[in-house]
N, C-alpha and C. Protein backbone atom coordinates (compact mmCIF):
# COMPACT_ATOMS: atom_id res chain seq x y z
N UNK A 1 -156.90 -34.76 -142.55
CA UNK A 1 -155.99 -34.95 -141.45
C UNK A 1 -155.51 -33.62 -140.91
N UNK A 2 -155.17 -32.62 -142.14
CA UNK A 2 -154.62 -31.36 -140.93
C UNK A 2 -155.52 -30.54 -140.83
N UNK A 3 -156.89 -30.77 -141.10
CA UNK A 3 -157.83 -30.04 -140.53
C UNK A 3 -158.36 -30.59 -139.57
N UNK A 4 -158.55 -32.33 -139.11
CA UNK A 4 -158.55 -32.37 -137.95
C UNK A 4 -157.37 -32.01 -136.84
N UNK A 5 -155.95 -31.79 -136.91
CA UNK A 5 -155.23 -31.21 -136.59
C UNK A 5 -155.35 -29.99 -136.02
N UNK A 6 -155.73 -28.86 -136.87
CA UNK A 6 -156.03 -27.94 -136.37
C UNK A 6 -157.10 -27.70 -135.63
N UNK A 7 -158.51 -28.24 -135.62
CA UNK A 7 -159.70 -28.53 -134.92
C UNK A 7 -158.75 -28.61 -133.39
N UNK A 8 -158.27 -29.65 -133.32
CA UNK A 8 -157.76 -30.40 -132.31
C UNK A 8 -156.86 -29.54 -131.48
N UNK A 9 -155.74 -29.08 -132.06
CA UNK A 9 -155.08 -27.89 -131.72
C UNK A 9 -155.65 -26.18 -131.10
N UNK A 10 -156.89 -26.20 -132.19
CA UNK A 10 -157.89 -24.67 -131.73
C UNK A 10 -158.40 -25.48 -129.70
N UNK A 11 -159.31 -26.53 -130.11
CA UNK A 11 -159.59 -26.96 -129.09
C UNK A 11 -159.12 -27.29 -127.97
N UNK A 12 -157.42 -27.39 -127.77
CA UNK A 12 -156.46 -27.64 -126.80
C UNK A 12 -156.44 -25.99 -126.04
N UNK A 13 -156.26 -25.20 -127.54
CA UNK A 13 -155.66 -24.18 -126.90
C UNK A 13 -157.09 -22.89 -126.08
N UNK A 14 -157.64 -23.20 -126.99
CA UNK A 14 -159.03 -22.33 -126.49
C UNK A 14 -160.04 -22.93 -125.72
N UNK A 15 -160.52 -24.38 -125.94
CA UNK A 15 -161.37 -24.95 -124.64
C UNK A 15 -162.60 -24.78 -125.56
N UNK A 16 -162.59 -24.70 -126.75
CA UNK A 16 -164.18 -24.72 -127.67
C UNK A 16 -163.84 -24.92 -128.94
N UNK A 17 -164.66 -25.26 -129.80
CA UNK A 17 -164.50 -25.53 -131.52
C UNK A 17 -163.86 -24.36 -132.07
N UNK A 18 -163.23 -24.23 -133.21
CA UNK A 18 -162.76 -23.31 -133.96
C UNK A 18 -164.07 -22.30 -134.27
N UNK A 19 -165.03 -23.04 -134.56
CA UNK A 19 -166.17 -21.73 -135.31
C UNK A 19 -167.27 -21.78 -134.53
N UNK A 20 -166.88 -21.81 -133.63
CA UNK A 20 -168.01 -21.46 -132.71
C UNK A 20 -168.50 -20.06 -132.95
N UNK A 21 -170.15 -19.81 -133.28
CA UNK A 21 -170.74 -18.55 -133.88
C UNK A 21 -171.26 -17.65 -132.60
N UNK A 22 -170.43 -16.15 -133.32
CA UNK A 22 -170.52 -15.14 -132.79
C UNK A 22 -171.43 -13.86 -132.62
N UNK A 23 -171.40 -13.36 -131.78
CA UNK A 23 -172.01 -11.90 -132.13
C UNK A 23 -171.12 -10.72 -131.16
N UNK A 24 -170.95 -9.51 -132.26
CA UNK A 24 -170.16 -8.61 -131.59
C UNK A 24 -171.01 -7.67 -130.01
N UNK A 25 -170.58 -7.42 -129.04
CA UNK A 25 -171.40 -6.22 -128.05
C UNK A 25 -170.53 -5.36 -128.27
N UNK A 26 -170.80 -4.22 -128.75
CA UNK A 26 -170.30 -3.19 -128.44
C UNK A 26 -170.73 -1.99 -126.84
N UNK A 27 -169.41 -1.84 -126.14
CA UNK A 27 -169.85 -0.75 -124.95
C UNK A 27 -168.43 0.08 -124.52
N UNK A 28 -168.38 1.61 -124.44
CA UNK A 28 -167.35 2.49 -123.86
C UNK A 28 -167.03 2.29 -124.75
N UNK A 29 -166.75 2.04 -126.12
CA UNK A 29 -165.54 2.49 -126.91
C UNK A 29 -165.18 1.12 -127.51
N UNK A 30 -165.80 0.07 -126.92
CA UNK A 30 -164.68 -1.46 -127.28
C UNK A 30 -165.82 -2.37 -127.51
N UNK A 31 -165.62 -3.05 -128.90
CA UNK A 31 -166.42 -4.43 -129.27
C UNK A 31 -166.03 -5.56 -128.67
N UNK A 32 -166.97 -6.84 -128.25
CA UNK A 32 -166.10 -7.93 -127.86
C UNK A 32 -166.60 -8.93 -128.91
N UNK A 33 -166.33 -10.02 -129.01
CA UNK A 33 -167.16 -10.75 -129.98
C UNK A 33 -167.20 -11.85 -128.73
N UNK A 34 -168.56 -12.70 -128.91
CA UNK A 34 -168.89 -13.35 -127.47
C UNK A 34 -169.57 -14.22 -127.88
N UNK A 35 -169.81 -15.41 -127.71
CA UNK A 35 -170.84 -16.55 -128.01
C UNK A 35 -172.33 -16.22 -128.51
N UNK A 36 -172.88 -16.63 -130.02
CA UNK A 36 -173.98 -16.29 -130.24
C UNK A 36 -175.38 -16.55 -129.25
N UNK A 37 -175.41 -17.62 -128.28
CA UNK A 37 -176.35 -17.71 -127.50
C UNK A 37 -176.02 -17.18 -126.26
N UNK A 38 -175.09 -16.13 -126.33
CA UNK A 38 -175.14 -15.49 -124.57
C UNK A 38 -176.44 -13.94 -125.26
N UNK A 39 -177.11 -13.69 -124.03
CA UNK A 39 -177.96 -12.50 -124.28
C UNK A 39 -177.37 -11.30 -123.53
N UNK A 40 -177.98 -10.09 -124.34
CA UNK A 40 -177.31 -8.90 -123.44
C UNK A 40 -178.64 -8.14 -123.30
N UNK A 41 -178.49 -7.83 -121.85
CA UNK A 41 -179.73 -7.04 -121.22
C UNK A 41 -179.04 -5.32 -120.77
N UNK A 42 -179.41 -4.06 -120.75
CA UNK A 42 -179.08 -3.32 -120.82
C UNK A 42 -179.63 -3.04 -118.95
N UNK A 43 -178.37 -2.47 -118.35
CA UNK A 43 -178.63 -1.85 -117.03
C UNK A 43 -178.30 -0.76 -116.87
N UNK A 44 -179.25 0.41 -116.93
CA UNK A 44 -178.83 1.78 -116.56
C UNK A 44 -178.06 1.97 -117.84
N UNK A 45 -176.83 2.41 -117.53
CA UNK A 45 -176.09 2.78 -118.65
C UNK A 45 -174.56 1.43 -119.08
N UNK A 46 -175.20 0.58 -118.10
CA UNK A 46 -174.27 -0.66 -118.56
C UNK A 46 -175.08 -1.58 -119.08
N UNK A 47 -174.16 -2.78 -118.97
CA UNK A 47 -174.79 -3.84 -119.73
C UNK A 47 -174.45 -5.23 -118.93
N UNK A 48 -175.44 -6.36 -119.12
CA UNK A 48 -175.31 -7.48 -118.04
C UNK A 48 -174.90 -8.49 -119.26
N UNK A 49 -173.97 -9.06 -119.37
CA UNK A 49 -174.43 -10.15 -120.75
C UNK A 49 -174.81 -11.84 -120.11
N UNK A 50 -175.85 -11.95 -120.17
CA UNK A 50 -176.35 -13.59 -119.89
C UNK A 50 -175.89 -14.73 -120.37
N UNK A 51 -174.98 -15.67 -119.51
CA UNK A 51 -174.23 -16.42 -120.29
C UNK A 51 -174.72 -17.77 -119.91
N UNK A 52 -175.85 -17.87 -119.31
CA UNK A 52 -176.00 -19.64 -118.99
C UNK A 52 -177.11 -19.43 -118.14
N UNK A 53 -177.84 -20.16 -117.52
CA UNK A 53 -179.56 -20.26 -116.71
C UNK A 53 -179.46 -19.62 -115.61
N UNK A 54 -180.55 -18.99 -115.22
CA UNK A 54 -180.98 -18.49 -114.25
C UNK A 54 -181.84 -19.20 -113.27
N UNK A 55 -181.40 -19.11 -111.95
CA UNK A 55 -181.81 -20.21 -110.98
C UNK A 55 -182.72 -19.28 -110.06
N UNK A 56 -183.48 -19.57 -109.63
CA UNK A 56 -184.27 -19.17 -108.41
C UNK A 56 -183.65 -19.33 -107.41
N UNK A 57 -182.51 -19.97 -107.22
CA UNK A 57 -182.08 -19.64 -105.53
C UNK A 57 -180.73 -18.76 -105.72
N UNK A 58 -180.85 -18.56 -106.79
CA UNK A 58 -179.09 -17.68 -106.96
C UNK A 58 -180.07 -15.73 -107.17
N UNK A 59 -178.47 -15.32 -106.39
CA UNK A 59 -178.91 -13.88 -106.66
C UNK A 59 -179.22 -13.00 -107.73
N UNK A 60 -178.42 -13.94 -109.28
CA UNK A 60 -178.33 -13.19 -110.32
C UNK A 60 -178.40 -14.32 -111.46
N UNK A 61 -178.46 -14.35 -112.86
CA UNK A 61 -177.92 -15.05 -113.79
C UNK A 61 -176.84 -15.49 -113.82
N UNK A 62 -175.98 -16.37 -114.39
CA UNK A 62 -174.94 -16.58 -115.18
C UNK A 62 -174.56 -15.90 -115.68
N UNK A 63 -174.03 -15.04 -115.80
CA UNK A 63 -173.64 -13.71 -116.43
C UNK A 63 -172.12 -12.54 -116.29
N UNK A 64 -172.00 -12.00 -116.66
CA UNK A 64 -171.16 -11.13 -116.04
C UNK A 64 -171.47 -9.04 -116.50
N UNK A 65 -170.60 -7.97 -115.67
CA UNK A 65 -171.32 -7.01 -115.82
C UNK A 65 -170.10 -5.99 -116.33
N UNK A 66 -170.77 -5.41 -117.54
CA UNK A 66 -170.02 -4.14 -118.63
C UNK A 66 -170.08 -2.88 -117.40
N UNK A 67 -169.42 -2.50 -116.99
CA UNK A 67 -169.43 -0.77 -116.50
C UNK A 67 -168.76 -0.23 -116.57
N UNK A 68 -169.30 1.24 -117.19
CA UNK A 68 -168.88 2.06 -117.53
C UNK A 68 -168.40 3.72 -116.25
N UNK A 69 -168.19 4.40 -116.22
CA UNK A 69 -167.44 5.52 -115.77
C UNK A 69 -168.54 5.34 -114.54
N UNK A 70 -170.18 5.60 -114.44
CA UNK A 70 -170.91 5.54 -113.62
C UNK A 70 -170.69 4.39 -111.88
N UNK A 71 -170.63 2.88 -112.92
CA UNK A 71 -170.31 2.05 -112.32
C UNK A 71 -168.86 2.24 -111.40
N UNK A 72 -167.93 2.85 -112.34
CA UNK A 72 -166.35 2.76 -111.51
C UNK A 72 -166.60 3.78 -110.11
N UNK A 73 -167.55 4.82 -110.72
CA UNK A 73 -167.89 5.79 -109.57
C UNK A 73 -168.67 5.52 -108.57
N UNK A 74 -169.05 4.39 -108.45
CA UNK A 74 -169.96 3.97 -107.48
C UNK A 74 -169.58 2.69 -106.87
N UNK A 75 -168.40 2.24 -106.74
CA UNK A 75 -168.20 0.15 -107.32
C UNK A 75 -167.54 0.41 -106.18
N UNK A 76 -167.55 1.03 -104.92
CA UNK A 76 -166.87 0.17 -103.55
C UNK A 76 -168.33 1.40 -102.47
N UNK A 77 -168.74 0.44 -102.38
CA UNK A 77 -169.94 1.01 -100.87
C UNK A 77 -170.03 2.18 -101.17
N UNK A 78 -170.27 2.93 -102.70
CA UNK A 78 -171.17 4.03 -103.10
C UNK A 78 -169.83 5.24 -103.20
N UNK A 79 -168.90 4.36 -103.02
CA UNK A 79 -167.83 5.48 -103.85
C UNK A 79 -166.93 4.92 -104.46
N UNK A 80 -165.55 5.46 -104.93
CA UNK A 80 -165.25 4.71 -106.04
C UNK A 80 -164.48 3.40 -106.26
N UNK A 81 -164.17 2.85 -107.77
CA UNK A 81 -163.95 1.43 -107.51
C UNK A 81 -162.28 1.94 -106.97
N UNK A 82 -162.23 0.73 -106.02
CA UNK A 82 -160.33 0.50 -105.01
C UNK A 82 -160.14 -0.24 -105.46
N UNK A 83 -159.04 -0.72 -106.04
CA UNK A 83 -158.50 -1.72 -106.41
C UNK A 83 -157.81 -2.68 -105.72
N UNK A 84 -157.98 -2.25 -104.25
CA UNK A 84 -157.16 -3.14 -103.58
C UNK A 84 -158.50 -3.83 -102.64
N UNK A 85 -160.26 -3.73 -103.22
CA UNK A 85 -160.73 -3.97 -102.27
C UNK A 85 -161.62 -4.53 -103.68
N UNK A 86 -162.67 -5.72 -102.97
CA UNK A 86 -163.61 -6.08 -103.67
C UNK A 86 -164.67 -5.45 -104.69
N UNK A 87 -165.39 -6.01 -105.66
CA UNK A 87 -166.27 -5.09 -106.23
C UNK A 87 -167.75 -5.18 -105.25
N UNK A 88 -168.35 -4.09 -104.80
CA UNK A 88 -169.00 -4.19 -103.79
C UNK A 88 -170.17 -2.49 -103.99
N UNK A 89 -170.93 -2.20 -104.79
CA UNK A 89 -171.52 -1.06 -104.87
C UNK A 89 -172.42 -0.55 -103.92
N UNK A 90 -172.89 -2.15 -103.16
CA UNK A 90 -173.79 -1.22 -101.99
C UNK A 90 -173.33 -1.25 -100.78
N UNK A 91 -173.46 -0.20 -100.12
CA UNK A 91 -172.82 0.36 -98.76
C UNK A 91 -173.63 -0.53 -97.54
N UNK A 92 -175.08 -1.59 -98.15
CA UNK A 92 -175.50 -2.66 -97.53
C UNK A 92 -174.98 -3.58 -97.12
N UNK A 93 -175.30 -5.11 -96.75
CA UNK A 93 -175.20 -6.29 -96.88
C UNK A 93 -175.76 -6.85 -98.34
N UNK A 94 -175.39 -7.46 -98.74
CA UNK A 94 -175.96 -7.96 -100.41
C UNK A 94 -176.31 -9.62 -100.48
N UNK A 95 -176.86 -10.37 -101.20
CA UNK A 95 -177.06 -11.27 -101.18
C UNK A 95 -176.03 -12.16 -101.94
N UNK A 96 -176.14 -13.32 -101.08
CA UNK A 96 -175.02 -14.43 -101.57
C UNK A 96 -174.96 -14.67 -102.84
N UNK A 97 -174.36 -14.59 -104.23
CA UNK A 97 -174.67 -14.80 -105.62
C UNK A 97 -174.97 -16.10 -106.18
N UNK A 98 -174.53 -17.49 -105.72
CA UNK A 98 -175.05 -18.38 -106.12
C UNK A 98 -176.22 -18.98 -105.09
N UNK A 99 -176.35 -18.47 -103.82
CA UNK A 99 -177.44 -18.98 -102.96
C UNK A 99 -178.29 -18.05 -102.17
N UNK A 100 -178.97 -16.95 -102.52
CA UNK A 100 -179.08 -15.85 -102.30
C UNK A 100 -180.01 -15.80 -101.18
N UNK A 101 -180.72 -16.71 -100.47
CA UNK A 101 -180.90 -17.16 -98.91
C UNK A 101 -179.83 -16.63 -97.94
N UNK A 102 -178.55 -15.97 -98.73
CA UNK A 102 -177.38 -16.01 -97.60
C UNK A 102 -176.51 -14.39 -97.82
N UNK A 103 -175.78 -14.36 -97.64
CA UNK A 103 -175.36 -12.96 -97.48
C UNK A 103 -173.85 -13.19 -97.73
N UNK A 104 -173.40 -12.05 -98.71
CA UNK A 104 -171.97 -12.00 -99.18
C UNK A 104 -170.93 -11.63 -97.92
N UNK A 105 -170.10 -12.24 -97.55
CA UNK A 105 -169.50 -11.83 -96.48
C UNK A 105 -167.96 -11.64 -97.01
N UNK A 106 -167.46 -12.58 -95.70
CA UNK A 106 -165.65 -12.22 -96.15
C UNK A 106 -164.77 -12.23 -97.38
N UNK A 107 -163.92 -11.42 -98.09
CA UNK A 107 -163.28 -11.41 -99.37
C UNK A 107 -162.20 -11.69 -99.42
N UNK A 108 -161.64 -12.45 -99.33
CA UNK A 108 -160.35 -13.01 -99.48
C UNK A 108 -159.53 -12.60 -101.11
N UNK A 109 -158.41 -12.20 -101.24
CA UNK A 109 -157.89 -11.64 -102.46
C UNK A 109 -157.07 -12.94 -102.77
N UNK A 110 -157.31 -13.58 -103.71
CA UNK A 110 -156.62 -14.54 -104.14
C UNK A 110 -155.58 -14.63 -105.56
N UNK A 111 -155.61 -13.16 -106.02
CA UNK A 111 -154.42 -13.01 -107.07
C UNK A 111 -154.79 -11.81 -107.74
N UNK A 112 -153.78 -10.78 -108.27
CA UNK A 112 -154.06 -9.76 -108.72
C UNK A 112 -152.95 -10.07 -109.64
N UNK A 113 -153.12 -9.50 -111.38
CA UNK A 113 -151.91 -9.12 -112.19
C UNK A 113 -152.62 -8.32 -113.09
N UNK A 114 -151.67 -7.99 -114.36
CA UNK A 114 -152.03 -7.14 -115.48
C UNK A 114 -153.22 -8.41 -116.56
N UNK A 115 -153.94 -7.72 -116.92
CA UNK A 115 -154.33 -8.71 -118.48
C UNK A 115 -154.93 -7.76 -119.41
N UNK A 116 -154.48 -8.63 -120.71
CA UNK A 116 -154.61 -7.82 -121.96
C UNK A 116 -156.27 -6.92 -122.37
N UNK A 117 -156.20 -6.41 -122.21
CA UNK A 117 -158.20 -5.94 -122.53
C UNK A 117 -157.89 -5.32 -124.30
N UNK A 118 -157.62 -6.31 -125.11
CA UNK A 118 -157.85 -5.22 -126.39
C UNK A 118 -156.44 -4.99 -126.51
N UNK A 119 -156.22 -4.59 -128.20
CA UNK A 119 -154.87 -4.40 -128.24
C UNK A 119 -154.61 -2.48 -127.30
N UNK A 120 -153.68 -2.70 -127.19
CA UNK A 120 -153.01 -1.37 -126.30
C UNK A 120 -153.32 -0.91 -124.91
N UNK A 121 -154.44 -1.84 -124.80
CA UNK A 121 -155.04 -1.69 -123.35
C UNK A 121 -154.71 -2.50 -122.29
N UNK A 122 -154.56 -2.26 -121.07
CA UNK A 122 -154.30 -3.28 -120.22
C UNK A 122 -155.23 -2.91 -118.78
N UNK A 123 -155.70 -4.35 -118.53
CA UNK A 123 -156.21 -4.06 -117.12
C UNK A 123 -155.97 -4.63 -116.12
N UNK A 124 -156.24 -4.05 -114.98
CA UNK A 124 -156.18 -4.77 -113.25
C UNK A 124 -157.03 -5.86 -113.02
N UNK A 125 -156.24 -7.17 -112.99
CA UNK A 125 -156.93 -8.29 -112.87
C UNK A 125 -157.24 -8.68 -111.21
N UNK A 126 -157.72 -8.72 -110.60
CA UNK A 126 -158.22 -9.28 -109.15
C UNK A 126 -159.12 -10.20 -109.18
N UNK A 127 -158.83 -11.22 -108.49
CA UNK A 127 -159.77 -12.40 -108.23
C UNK A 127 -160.11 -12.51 -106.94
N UNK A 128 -161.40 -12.48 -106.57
CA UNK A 128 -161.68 -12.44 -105.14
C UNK A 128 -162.60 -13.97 -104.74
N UNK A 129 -162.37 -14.97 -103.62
CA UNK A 129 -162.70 -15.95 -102.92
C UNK A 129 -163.88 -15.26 -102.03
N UNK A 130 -165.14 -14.95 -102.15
CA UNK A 130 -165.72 -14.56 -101.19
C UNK A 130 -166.54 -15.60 -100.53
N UNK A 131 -166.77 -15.75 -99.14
CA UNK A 131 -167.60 -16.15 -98.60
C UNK A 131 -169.10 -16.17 -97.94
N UNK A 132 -170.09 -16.98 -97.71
CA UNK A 132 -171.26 -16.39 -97.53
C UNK A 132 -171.50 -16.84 -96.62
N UNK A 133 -172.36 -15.79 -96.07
CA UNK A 133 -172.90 -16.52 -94.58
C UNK A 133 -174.38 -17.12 -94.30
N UNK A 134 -174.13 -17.85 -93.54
CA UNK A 134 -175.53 -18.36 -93.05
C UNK A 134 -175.26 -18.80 -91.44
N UNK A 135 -176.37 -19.72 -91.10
CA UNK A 135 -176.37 -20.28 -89.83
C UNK A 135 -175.21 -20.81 -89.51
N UNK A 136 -174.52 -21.73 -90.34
CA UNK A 136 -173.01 -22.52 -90.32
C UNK A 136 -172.34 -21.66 -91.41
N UNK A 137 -171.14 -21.78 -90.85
CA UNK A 137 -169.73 -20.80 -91.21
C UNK A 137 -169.51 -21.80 -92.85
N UNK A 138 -169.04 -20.75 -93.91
CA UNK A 138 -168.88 -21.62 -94.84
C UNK A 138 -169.40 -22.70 -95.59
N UNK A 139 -171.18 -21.80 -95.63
CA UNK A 139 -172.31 -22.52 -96.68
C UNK A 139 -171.87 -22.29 -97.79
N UNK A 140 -171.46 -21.65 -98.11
CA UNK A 140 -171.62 -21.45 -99.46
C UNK A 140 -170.05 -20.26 -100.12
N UNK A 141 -169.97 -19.96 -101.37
CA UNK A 141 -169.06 -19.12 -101.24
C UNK A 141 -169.10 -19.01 -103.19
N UNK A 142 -168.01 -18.27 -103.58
CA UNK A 142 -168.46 -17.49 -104.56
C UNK A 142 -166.58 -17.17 -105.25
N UNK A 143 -166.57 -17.18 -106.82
CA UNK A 143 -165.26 -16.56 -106.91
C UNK A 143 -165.90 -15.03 -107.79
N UNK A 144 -165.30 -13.85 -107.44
CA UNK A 144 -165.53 -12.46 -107.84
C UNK A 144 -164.46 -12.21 -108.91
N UNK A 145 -164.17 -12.14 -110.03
CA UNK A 145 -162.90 -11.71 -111.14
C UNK A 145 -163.78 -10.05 -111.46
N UNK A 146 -162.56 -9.44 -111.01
CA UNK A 146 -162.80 -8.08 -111.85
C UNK A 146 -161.70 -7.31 -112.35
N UNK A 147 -162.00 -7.30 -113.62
CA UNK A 147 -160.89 -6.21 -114.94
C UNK A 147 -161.23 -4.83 -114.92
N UNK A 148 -160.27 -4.15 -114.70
CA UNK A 148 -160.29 -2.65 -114.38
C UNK A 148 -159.55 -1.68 -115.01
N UNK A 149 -160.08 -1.02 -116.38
CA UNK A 149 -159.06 -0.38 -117.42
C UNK A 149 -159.55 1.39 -116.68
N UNK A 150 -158.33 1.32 -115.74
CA UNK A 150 -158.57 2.59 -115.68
C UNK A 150 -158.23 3.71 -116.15
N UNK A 151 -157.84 3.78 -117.19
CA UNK A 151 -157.46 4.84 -118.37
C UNK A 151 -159.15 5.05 -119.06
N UNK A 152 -159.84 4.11 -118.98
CA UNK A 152 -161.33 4.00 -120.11
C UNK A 152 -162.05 3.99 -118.73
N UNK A 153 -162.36 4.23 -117.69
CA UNK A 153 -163.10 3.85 -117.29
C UNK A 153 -164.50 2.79 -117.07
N UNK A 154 -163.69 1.95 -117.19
CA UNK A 154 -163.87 0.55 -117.13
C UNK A 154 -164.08 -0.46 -116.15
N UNK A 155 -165.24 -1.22 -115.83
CA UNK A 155 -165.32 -2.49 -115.26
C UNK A 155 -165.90 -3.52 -115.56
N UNK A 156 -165.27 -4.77 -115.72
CA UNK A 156 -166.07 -6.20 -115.76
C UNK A 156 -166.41 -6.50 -114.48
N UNK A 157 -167.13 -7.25 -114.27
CA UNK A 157 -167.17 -8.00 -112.76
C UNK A 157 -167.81 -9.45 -113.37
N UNK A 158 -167.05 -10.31 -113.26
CA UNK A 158 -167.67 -11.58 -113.19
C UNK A 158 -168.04 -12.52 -111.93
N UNK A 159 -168.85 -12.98 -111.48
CA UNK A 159 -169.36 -14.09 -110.36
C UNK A 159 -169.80 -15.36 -110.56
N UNK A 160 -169.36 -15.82 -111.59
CA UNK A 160 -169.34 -17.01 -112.40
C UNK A 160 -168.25 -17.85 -113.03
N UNK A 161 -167.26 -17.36 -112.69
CA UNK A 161 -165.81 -17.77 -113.36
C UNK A 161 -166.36 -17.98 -114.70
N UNK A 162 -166.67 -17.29 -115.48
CA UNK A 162 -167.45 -17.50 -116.86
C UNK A 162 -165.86 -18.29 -118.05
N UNK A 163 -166.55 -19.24 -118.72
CA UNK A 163 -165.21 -19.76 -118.77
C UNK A 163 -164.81 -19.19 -120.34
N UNK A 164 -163.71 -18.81 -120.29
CA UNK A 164 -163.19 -17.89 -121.68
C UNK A 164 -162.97 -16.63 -122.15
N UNK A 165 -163.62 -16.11 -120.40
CA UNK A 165 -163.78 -14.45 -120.29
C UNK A 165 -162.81 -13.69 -120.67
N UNK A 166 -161.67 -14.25 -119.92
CA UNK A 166 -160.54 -13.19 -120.09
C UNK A 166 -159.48 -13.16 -121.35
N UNK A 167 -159.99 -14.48 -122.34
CA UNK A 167 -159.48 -14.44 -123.50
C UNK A 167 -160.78 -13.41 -124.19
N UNK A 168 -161.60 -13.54 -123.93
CA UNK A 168 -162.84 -12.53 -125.05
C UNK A 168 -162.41 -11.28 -124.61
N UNK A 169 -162.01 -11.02 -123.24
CA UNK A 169 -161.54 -9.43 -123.16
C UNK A 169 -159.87 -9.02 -123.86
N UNK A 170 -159.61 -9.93 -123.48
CA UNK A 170 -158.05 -9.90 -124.27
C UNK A 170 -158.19 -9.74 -126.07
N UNK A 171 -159.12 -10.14 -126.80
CA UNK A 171 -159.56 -9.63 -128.22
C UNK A 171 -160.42 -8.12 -128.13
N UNK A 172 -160.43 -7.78 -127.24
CA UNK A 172 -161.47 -6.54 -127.43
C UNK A 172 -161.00 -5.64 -128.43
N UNK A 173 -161.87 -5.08 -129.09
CA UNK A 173 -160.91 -4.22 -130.30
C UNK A 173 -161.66 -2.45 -130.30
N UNK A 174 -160.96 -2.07 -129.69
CA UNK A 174 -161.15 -0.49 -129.38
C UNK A 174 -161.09 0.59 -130.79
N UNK A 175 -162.04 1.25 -130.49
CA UNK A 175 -162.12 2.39 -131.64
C UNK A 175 -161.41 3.30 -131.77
């Protein structure tokens, strides 16, 4: 009984089983521990971690993206990341992320605060509503979350509302 209790309780509060099996990524300085079936593919000097299927009409995986000092230096149209503006690295047009027939357009800022990244760390939370374009206004559209420890030079970018993210960054455990 109070181990279904607690089952029940882990599962209210976290949104998954108590032992759900792990594996640590380590990148910049900080381990996360992350679901044993997400994969991590190495980009440049970051890292993509694969968290669910890859579609042929979407621009990218399921996934979300580790960057490091490189990335922050490059993360608004080829200079550096703003915090008051979307995550956006090419100074192009880019493709729509879940329907990639279409093109990333307007960014709407739909909430910014602090969140925990790791004990002692804290980062710039922004959530961005973007929209995509096509022939008709409002085919398609997209939510952007990006954590920004700028003391570590640091960026997440998620395009998946990946669900549990910002509690796995909130355990990060720094060296």
């Amino acid at each position: 009984m109070i181990t279904t209790i607690a089952l029940s309780a882990s599962l209210a509060l976290s949104g998954s089983p108590a032992h759900v099996a792990t594996k640590p990524v380590t990148f910049q300085g900080f381990t996360l521990q992350v679901p044993a079936q997400w994969n991590v593919k190495k980009e440049g000097a970051d890292l993509r971690v694969i968290t669910g299927a890859c579609s042929a009409r979407a621009a990218e995986c399921k996934s979300f993206l580790l960057g490091g000092p490189q990335e922050v230096k490059y993360a608004s149209e080829g200079s550096a990341y703003r915090p008051g503006q979307p995550y956006h690295p090419s100074s192009g047009v880019t493709e729509c992320v879940p329907v990639k027939k279409y093109y990333s357009g307007q960014a709407t800022r739909v909430r910014t605060s602090t969140a925990a990244f790791g004990t002692g760390q804290r980062a710039r939370f922004t959530e961005w509503k973007v929209s995509c374009n096509g022939s008709k206004l409002n085919v398609a559209s997209y939510t952007q979350r990006v954590w920004y420890v700028k003391a570590k030079k640091v960026i997440v970018v998620d395009h998946w509302k990946t669900p549990g993210l910002g509690a796995i960054l909130g355990k990060a455990v720094w060296k």
